[in-house]
PDB file of N, CA and C in Angstrom:
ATOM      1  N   UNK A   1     -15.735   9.075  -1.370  1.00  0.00           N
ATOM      2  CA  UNK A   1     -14.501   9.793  -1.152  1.00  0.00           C
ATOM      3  C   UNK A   1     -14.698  10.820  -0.050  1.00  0.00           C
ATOM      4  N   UNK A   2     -13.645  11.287   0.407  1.00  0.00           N
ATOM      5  CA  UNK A   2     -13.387  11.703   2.220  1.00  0.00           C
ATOM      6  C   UNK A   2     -13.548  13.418   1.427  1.00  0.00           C
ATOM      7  N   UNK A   3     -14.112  14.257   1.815  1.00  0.00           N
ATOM      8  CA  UNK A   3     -13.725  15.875   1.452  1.00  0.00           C
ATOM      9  C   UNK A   3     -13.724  16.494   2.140  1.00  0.00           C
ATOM     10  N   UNK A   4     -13.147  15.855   3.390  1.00  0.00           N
ATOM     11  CA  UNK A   4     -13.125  16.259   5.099  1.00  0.00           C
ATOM     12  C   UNK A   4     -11.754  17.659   4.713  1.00  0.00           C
ATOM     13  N   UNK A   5     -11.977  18.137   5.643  1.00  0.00           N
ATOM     14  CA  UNK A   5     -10.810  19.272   5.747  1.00  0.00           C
ATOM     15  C   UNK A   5      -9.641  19.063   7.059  1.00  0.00           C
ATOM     16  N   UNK A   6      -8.766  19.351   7.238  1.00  0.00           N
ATOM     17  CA  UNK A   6      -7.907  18.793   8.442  1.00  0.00           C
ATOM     18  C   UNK A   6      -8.372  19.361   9.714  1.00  0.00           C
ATOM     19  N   UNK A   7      -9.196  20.493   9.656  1.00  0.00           N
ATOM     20  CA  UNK A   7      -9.852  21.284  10.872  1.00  0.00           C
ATOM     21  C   UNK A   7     -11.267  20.293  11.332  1.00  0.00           C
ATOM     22  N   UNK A   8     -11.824  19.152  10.632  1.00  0.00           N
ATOM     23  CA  UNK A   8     -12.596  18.423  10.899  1.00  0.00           C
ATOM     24  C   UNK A   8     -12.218  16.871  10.825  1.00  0.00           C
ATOM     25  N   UNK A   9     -11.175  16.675  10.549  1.00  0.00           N
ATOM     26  CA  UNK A   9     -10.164  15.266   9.993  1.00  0.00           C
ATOM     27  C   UNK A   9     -10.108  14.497  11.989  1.00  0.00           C
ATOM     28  N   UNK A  10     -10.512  13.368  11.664  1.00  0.00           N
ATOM     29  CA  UNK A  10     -10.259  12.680  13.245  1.00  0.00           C
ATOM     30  C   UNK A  10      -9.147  11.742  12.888  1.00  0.00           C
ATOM     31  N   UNK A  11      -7.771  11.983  13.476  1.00  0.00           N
ATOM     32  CA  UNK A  11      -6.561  11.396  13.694  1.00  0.00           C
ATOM     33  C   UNK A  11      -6.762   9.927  13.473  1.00  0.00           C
ATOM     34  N   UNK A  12      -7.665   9.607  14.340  1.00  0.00           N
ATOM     35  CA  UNK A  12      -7.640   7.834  14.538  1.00  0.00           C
ATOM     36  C   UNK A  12      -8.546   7.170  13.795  1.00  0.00           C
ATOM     37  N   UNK A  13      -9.157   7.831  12.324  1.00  0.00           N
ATOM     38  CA  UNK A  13      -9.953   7.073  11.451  1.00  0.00           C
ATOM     39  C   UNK A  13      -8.919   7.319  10.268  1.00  0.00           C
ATOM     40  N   UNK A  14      -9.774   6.604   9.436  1.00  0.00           N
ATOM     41  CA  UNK A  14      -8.915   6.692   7.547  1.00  0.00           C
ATOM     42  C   UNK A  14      -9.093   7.775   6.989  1.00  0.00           C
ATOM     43  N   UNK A  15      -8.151   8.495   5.908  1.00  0.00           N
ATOM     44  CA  UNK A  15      -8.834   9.305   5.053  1.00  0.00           C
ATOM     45  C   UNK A  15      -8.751   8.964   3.315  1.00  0.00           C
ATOM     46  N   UNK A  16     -10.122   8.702   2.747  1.00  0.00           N
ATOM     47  CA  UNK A  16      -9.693   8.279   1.488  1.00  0.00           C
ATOM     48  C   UNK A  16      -9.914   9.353   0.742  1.00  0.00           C
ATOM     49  N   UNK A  17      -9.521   9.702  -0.152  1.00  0.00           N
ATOM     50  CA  UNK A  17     -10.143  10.562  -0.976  1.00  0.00           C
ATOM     51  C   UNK A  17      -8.867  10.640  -2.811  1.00  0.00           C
ATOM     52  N   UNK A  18      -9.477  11.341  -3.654  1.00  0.00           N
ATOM     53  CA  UNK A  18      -9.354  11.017  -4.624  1.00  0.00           C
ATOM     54  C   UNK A  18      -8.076  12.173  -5.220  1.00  0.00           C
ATOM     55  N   UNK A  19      -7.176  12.466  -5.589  1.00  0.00           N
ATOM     56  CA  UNK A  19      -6.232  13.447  -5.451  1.00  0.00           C
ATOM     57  C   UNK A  19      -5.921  14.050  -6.523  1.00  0.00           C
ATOM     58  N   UNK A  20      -6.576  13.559  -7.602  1.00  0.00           N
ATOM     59  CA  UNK A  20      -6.852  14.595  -8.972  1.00  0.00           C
ATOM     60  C   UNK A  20      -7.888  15.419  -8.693  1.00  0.00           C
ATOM     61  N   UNK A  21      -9.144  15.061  -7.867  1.00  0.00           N
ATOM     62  CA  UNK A  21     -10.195  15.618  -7.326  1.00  0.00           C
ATOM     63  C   UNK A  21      -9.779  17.256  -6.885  1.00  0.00           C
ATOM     64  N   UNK A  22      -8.680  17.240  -6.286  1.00  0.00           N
ATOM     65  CA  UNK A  22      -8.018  18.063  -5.613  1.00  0.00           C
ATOM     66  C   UNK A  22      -7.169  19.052  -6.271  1.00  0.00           C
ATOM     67  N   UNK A  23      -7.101  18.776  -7.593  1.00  0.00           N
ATOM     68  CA  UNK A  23      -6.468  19.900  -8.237  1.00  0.00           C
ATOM     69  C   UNK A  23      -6.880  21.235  -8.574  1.00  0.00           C
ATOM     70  N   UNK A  24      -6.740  22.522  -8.260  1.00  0.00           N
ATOM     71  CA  UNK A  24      -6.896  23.436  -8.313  1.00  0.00           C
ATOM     72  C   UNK A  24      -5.830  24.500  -8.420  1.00  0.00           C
ATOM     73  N   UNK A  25      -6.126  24.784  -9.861  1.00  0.00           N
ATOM     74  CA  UNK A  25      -4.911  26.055  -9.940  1.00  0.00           C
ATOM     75  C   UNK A  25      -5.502  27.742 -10.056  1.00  0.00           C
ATOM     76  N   UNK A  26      -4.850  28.525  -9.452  1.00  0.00           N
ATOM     77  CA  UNK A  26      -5.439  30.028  -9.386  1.00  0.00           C
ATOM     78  C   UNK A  26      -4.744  30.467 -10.294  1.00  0.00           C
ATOM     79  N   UNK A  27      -4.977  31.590 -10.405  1.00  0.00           N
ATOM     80  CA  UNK A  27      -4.221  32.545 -11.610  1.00  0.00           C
ATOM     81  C   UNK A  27      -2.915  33.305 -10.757  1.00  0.00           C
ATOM     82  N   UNK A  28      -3.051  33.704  -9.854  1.00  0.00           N
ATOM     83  CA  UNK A  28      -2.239  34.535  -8.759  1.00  0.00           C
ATOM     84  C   UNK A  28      -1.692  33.582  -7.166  1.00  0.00           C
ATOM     85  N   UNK A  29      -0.635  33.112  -7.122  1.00  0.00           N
ATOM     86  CA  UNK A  29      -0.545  32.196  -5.632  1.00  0.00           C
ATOM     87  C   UNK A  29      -0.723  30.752  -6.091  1.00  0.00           C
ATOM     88  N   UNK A  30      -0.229  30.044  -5.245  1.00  0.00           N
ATOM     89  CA  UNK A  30      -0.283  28.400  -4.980  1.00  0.00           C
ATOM     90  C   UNK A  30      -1.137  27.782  -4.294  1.00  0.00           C
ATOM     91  N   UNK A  31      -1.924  26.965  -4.721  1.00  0.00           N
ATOM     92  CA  UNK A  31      -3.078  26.855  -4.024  1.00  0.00           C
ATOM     93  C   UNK A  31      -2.423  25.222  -2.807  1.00  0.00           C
ATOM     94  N   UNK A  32      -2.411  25.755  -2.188  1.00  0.00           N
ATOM     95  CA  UNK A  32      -2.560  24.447  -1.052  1.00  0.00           C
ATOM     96  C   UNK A  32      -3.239  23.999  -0.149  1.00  0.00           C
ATOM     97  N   UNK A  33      -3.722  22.694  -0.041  1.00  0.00           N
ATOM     98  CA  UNK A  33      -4.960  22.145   0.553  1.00  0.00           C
ATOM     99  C   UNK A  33      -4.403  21.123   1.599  1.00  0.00           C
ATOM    100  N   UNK A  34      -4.409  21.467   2.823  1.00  0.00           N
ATOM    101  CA  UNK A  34      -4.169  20.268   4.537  1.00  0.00           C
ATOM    102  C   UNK A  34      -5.085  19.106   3.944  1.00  0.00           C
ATOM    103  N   UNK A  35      -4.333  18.215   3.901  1.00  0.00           N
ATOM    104  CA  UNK A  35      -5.285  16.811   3.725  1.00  0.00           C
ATOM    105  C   UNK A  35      -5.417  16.178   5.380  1.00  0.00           C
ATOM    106  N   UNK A  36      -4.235  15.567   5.804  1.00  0.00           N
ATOM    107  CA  UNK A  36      -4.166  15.363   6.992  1.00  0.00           C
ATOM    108  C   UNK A  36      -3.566  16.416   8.015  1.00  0.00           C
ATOM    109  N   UNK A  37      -3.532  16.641   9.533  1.00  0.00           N
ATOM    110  CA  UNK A  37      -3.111  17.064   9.937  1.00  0.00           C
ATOM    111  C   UNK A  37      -3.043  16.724  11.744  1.00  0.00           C
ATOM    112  N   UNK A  38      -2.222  15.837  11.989  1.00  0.00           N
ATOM    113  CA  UNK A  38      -2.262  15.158  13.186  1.00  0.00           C
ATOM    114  C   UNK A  38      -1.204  14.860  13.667  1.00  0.00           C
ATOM    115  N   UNK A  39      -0.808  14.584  14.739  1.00  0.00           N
ATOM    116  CA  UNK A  39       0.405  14.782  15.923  1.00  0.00           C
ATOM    117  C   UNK A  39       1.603  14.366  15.190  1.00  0.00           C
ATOM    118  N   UNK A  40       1.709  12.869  14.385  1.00  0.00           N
ATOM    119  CA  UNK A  40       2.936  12.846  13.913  1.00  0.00           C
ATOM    120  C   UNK A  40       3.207  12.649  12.298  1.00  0.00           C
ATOM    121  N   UNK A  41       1.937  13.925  11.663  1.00  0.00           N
ATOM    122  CA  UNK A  41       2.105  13.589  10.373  1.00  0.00           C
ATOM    123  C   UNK A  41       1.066  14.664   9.811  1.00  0.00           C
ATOM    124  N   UNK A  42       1.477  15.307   8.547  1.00  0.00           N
ATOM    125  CA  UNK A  42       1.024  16.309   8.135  1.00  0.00           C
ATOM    126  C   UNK A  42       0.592  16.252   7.025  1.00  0.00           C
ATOM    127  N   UNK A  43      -0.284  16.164   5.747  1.00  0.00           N
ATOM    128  CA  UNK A  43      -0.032  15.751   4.375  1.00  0.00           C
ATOM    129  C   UNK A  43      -0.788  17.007   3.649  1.00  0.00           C
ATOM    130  N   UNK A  44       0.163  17.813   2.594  1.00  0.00           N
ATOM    131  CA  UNK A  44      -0.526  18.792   1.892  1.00  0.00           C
ATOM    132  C   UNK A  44      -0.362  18.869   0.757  1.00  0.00           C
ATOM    133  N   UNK A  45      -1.555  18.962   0.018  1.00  0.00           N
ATOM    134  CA  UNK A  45      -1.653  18.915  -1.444  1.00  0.00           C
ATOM    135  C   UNK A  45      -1.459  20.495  -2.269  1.00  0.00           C
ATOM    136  N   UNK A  46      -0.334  20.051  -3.130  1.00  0.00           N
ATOM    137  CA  UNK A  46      -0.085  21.659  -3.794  1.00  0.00           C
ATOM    138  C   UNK A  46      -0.125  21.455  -5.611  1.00  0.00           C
ATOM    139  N   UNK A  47      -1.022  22.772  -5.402  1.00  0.00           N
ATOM    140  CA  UNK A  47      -0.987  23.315  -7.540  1.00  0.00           C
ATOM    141  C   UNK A  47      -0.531  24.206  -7.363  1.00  0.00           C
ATOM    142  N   UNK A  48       0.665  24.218  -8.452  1.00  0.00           N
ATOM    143  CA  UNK A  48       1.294  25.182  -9.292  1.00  0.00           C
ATOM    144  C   UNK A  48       1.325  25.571 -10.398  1.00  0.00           C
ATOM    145  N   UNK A  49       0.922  26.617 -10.823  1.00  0.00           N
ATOM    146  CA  UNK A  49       1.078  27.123 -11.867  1.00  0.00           C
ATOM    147  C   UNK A  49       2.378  26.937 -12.520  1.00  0.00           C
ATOM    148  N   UNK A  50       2.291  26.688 -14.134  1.00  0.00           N
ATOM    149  CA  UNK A  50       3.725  27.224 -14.542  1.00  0.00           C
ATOM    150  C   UNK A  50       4.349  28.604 -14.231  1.00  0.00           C
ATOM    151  N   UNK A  51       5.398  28.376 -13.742  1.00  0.00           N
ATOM    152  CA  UNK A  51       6.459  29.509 -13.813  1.00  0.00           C
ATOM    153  C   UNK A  51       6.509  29.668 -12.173  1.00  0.00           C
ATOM    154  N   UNK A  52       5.293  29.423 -11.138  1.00  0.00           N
ATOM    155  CA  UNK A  52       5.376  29.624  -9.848  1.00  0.00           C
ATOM    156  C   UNK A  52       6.390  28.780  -9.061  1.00  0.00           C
ATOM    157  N   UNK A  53       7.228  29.500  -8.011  1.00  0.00           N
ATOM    158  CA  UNK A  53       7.716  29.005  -6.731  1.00  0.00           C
ATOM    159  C   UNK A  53       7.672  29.087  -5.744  1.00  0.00           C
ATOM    160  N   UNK A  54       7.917  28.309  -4.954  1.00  0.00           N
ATOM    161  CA  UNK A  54       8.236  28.218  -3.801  1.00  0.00           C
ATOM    162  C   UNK A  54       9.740  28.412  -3.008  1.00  0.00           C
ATOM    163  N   UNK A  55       9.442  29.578  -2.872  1.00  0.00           N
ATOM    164  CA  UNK A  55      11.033  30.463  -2.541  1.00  0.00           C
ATOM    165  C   UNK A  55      11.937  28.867  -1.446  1.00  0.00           C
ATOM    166  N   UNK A  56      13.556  28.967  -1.616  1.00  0.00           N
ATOM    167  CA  UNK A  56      14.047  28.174  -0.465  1.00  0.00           C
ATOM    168  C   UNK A  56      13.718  28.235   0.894  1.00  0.00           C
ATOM    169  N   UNK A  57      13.826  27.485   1.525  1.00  0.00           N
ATOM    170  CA  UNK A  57      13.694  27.242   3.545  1.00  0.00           C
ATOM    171  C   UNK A  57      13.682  26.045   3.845  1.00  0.00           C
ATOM    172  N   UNK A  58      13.988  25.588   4.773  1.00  0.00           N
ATOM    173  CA  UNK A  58      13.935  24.486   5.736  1.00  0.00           C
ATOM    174  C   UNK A  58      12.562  24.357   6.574  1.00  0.00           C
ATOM    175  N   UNK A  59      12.796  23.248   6.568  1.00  0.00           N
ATOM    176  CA  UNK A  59      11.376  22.834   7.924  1.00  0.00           C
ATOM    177  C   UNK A  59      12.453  21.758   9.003  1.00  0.00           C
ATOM    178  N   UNK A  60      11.736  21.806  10.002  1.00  0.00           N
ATOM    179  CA  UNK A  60      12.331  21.299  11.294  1.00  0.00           C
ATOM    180  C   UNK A  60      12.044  19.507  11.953  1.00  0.00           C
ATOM    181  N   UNK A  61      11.146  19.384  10.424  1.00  0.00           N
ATOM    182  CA  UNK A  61      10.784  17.555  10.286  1.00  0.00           C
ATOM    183  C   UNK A  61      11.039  17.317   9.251  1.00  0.00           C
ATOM    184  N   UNK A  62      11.420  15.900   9.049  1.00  0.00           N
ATOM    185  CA  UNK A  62      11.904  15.611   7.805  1.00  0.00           C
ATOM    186  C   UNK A  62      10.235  15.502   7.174  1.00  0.00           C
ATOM    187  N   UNK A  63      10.711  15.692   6.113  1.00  0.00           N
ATOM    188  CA  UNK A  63       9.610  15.767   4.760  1.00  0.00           C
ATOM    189  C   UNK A  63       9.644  14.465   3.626  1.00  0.00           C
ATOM    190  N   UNK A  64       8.926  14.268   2.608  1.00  0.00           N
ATOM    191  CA  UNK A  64       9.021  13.772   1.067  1.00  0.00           C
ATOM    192  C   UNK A  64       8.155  14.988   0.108  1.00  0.00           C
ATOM    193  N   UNK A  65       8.557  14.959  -0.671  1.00  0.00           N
ATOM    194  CA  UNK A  65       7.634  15.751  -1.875  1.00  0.00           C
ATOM    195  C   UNK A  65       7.350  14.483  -2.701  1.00  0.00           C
ATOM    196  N   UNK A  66       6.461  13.893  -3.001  1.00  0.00           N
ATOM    197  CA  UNK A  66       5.845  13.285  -4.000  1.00  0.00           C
ATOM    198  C   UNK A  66       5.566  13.820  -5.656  1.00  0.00           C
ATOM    199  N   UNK A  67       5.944  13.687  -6.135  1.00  0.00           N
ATOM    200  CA  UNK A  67       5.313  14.610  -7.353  1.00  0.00           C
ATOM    201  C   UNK A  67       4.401  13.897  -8.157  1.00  0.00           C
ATOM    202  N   UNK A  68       2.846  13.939  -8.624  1.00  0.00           N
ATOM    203  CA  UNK A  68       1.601  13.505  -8.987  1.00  0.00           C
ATOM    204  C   UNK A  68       1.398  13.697 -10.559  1.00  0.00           C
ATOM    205  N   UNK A  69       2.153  14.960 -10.849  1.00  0.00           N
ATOM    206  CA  UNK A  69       1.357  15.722 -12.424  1.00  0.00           C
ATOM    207  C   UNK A  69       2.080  16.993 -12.992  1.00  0.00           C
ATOM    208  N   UNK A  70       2.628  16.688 -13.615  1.00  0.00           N
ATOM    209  CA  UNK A  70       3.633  18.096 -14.132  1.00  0.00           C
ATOM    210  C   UNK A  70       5.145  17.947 -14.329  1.00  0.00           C
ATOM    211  N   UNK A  71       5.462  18.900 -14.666  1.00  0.00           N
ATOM    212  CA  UNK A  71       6.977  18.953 -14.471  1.00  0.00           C
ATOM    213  C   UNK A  71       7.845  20.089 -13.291  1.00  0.00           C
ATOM    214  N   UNK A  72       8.822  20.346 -13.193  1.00  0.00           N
ATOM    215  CA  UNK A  72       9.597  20.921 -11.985  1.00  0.00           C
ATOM    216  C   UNK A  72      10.698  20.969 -11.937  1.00  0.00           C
ATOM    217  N   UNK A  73      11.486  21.553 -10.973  1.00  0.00           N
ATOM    218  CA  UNK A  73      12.891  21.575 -10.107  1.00  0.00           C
ATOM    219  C   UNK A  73      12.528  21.563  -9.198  1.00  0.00           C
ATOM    220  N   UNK A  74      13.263  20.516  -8.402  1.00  0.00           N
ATOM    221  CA  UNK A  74      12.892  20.502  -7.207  1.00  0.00           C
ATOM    222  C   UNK A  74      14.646  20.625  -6.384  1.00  0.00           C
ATOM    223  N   UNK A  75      14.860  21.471  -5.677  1.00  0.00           N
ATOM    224  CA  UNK A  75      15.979  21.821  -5.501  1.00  0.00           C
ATOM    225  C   UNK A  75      16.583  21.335  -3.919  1.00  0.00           C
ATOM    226  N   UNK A  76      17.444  20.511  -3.621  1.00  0.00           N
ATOM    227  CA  UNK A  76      17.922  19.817  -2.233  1.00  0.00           C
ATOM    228  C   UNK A  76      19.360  20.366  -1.543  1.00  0.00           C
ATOM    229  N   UNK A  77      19.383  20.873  -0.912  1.00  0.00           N
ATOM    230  CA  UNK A  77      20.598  21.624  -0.738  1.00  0.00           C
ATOM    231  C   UNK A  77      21.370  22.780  -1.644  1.00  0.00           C
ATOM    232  N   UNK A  78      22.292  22.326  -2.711  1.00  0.00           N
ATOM    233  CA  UNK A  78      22.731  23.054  -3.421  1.00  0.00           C
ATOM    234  C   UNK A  78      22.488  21.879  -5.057  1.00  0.00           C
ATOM    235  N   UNK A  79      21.611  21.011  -5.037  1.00  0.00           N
ATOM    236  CA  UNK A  79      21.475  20.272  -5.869  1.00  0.00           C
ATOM    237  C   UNK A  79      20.482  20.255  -6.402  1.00  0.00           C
ATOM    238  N   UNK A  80      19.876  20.519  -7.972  1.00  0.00           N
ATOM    239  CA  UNK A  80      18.481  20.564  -8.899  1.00  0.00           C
ATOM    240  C   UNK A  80      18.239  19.028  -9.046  1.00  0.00           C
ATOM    241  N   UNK A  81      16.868  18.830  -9.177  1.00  0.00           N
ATOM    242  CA  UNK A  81      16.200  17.551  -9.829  1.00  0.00           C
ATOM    243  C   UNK A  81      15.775  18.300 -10.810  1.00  0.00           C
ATOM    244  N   UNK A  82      15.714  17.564 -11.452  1.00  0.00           N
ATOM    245  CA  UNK A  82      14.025  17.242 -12.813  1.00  0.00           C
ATOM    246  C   UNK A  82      13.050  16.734 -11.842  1.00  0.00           C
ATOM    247  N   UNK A  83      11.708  17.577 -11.821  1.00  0.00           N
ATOM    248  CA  UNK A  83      10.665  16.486 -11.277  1.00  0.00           C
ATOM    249  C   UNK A  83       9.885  16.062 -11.970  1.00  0.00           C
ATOM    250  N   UNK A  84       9.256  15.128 -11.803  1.00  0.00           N
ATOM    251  CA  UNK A  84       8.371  14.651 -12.806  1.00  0.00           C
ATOM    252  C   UNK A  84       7.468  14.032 -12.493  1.00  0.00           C
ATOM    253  N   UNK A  85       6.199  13.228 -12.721  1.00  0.00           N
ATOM    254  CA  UNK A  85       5.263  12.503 -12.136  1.00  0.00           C
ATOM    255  C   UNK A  85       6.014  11.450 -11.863  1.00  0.00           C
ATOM    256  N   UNK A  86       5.877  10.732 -10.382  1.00  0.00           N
ATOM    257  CA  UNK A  86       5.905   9.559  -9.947  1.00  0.00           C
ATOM    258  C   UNK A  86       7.426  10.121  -9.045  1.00  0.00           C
ATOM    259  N   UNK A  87       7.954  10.948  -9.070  1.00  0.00           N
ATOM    260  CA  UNK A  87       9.184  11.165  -8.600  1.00  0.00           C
ATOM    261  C   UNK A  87       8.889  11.475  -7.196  1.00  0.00           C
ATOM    262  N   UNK A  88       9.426  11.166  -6.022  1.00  0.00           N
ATOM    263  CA  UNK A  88       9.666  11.341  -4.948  1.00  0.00           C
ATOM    264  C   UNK A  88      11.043  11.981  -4.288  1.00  0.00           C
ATOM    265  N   UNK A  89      11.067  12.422  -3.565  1.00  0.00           N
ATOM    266  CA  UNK A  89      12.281  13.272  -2.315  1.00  0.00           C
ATOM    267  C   UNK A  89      11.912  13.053  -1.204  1.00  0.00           C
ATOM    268  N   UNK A  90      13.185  12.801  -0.424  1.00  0.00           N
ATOM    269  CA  UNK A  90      13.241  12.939   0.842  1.00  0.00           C
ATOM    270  C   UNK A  90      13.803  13.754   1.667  1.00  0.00           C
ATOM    271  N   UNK A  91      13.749  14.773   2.402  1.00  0.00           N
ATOM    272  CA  UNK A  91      14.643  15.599   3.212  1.00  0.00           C
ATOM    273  C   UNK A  91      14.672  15.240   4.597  1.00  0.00           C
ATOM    274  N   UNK A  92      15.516  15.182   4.721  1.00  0.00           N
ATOM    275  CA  UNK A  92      16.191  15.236   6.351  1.00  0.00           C
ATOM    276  C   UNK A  92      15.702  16.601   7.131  1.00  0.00           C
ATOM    277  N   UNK A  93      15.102  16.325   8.536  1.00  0.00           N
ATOM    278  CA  UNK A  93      15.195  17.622   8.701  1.00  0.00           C
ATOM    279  C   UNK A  93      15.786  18.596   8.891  1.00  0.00           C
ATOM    280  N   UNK A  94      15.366  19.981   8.504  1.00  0.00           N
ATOM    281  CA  UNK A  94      16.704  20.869   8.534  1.00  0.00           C
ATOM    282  C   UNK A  94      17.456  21.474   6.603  1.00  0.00           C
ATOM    283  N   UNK A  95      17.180  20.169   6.032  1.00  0.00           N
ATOM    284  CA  UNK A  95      17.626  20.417   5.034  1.00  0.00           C
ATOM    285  C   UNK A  95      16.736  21.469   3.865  1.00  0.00           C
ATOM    286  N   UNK A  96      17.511  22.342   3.054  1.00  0.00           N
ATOM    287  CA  UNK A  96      16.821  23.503   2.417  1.00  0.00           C
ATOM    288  C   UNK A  96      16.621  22.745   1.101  1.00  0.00           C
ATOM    289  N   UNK A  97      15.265  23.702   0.767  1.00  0.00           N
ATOM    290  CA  UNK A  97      14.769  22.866  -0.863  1.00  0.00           C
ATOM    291  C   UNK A  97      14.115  24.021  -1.015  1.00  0.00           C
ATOM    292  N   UNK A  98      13.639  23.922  -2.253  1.00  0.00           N
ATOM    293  CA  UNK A  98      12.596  24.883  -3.152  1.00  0.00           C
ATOM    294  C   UNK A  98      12.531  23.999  -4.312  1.00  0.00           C
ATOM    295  N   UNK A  99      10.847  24.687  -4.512  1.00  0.00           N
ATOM    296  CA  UNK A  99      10.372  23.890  -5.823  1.00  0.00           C
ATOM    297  C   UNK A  99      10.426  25.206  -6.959  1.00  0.00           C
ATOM    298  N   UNK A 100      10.350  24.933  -8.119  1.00  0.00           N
ATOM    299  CA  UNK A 100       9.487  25.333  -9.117  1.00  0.00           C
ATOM    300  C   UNK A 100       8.922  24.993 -10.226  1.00  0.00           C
ATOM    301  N   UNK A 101       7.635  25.210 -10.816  1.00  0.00           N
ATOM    302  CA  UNK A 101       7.403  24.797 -11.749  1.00  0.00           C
ATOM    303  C   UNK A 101       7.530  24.683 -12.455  1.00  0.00           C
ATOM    304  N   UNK A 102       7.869  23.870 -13.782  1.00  0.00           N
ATOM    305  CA  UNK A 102       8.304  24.394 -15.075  1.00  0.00           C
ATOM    306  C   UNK A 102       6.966  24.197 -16.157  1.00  0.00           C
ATOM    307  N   UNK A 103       5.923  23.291 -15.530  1.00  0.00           N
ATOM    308  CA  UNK A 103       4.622  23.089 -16.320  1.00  0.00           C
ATOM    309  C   UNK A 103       3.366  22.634 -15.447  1.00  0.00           C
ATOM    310  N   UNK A 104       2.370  23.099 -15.213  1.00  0.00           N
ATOM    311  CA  UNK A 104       1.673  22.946 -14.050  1.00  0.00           C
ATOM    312  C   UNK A 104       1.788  21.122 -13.259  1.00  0.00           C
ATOM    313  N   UNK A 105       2.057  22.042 -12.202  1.00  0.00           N
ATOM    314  CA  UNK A 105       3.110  20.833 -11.219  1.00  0.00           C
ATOM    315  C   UNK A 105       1.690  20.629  -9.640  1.00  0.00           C
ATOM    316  N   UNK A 106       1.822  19.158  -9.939  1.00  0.00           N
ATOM    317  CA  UNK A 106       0.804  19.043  -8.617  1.00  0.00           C
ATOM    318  C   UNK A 106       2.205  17.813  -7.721  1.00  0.00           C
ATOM    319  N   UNK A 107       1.760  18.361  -6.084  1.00  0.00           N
ATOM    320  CA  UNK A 107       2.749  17.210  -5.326  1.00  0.00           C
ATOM    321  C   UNK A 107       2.090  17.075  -4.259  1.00  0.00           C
ATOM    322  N   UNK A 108       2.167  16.254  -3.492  1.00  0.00           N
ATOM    323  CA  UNK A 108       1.718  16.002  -2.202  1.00  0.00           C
ATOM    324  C   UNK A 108       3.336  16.408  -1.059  1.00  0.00           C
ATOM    325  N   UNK A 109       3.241  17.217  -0.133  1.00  0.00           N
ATOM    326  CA  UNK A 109       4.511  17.694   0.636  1.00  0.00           C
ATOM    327  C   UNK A 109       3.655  16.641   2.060  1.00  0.00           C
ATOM    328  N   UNK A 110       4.793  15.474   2.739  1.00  0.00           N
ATOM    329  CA  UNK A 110       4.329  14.624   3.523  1.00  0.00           C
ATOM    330  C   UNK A 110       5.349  15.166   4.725  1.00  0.00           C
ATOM    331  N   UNK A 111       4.717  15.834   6.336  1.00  0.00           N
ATOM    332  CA  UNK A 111       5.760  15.944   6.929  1.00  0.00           C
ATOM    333  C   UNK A 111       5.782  15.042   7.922  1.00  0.00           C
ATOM    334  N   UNK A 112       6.968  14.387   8.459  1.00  0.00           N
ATOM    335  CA  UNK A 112       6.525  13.775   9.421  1.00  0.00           C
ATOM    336  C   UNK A 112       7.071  14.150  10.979  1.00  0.00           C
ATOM    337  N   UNK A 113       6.493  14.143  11.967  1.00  0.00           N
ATOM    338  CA  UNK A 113       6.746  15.009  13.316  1.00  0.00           C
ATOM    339  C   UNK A 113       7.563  14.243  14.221  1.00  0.00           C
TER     340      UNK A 113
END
């Protein structure tokens, strides 16, 4: 398995690695980890604590949130999900979301450039 960091990650090879491996929750803050990070694609792995969010905003590429492990809201405009493992989103770019946890919540946030 790959435990490369995106500051050492080479664009034009594979990255495998294992993504429960990757779970890490703090007591204070959201822990997020750059898996990939290359010209037209970004991939970051996030733990949340219960009760933590991620205040609303937009990004300027469209996105997916994947969701891996936990439960959530995952919020799309003026509209709530349930998240749940295996659940996916897509945003357009531009469009506003916020997450929160409702039980420690792991997702992969995929942007693409």
């Amino acid at each position: 398995m790959s435990d490369t960091t995106s500051a050492d990650f080479d664009c034009d090879q594979p990255w495998v690695g294992n993504l429960n491996e990757l779970v890490q929750f703090a007591e204070r803050g959201i822990v997020s980890k750059t898996l990939i990070d290359c010209p037209k694609s970004k991939i970051v792995h996030f733990s949340m604590r219960t009760g933590q969010s991620l205040s609303g905003h937009a990004a300027g590429t469209p996105a997916t949130i994947h969701v891996l492990r936990g439960e959530g809201t995952i919020t799309l405009g003026e509209t709530d999900y349930d998240a749940s493992p295996s659940s996916i989103y897509y945003m357009p770019a531009g469009q506003y979301h916020a997450v929160k946890s409702t039980d420690d919540l792991v997702f992969l946030l995929n942007l693409f450039r």
